[in-house]
Every structure is written in C-alpha cells, then in structure tokens.
Protein backbone atom coordinates (compact mmCIF):
# COMPACT_ATOMS: atom_id res chain seq x y z
CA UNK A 1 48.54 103.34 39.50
CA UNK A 2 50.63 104.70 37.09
CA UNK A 3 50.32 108.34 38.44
CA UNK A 4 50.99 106.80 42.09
CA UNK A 5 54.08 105.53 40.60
CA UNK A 6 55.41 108.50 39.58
CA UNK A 7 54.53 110.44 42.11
CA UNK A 8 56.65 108.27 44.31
CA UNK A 9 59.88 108.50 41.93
CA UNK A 10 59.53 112.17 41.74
CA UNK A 11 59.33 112.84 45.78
CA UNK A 12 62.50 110.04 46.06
CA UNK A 13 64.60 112.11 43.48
CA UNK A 14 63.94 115.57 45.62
CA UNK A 15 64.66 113.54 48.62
CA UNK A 16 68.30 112.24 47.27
CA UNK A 17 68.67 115.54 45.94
CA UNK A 18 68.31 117.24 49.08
CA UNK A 19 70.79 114.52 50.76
CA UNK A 20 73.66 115.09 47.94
CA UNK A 21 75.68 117.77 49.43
CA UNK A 22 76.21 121.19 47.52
CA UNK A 23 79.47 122.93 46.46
CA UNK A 24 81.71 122.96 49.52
CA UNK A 25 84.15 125.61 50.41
CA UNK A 26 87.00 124.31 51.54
CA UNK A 27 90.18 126.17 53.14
CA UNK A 28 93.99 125.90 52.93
CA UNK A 29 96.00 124.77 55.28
CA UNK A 30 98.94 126.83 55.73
CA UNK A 31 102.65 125.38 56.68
CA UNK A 32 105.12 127.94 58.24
CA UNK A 33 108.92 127.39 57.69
CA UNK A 34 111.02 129.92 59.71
CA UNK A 35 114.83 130.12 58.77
CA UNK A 36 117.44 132.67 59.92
CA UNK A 37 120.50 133.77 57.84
CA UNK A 38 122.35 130.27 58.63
CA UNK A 39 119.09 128.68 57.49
CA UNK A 40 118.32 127.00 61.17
CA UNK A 41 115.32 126.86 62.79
CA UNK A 42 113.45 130.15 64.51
CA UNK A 43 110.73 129.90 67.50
CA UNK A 44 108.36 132.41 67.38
CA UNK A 45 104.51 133.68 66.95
CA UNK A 46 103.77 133.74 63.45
CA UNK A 47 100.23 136.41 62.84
CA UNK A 48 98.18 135.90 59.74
CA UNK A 49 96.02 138.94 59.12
CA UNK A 50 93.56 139.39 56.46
CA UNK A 51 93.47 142.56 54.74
CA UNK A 52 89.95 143.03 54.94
CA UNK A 53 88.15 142.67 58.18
CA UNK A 54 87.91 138.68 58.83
CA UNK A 55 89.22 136.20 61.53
CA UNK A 56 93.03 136.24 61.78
CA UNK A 57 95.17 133.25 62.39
CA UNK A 58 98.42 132.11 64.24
CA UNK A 59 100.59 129.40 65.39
CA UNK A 60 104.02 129.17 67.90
CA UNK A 61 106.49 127.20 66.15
CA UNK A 62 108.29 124.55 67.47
CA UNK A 63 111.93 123.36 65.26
CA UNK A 64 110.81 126.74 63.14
CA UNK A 65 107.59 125.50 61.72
CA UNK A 66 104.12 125.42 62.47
CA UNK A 67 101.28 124.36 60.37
CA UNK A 68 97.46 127.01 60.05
CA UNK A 69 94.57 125.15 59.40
CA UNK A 70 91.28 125.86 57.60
CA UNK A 71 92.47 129.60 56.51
CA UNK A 72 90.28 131.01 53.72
CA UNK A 73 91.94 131.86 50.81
CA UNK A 74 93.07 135.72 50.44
CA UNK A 75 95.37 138.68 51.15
CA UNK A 76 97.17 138.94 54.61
CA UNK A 77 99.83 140.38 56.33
CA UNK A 78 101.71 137.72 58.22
CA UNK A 79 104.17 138.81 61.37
CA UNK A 80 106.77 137.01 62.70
CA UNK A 81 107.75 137.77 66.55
CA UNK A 82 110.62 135.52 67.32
CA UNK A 83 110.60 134.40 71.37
CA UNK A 84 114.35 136.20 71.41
CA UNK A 85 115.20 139.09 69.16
CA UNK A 86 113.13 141.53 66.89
CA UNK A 87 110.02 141.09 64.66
CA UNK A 88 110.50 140.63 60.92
CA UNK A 89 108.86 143.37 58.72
CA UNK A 90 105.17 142.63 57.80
CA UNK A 91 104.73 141.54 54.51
CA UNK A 92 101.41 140.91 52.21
CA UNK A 93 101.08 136.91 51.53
CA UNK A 94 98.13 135.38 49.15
CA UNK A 95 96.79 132.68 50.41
CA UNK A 96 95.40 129.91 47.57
CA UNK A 97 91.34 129.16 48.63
CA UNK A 98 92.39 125.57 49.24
CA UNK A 99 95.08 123.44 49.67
CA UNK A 100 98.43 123.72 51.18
CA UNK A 101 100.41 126.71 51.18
CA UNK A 102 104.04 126.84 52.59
CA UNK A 103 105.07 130.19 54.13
CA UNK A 104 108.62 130.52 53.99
CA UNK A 105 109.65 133.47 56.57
CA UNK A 106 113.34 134.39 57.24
CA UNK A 107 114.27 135.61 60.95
CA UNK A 108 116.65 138.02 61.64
C-alpha cells in the first residue's frame, strides 16, 4: 500500500509539473510620439526594422502617435514617412525585450 501511495504522489507531481507553465518570453510594446519643430503632432507610417533578418513592424499614426505591439526586443532601424512632406533619416533604435518603450521621432 505504501508503494501504491507513492507511486500516486510521484505521477501527480509530474502531472502539476507539466501544467505549471515554463519561462515565458514576453515582448515590448512600443509607443510612437511624432513631433515636428513646433512640437505638434505628425501623421505618418512609422517602419520598425530589425537589423538582423526577423519580422518588421509598423503603425499609421493618428494625433502623431501610434502604439507597436508584441515587438521582440533588439536593434532596428525605424523610418518615418510623413503622409505630406519628406521621410526622416533612418536611425538605429534598441528595443528593451519587454515592456514599454516610447519612440520619440521628430518630423521635418
């Protein structure tokens, strides 16, 4: 009986290990603030692209902002292609590996 016993406790602790959920990785979410030189708000297509070869992200601001979700964390180069007017420069942006980031961008 005794055996039986612990038989049983030892398959219910693999069970309820198997049902506790591992390390997760969890993303950042990104918020995008676009300014011009008078500090009001830019519309536009804002590009996140990573430097190595993984899935890149954007988002079309409305009011100048627009908010990325589950981004990994890592190097990009972000964009910024205002509806009227000329793109902003690239530039290289880290990105934490969780989170929120804000992504301040200034317009031309």
């Amino acid at each position: 009986m005794r055996r039986f016993v612990a038989t049983i406790l030892c398959a219910l602790s693999l069970s309820v290990g198997l049902l506790v959920p591992g390390h997760a990785s969890a993303d950042a979410v990104v918020h995008v603030i676009i300014r011009n030189i008078d500090e009001r708000p830019v519309d536009g297509l804002v590009k996140l692209k990573p430097l190595d070869d993984g899935k890149s992200f954007s988002c079309s601001t409305v009011k100048g902002t627009c908010t990325i979700s589950s981004v990994p964390g890592g190097s990009y180069i972000v964009t910024f292609q205002p509806n009227k007017g000329r793109s902003t420069a690239p530039r290289k942006v880290m990105i934490p590996p969780d989170g929120e980031a804000d992504l301040h961008i200034s317009a031309k």
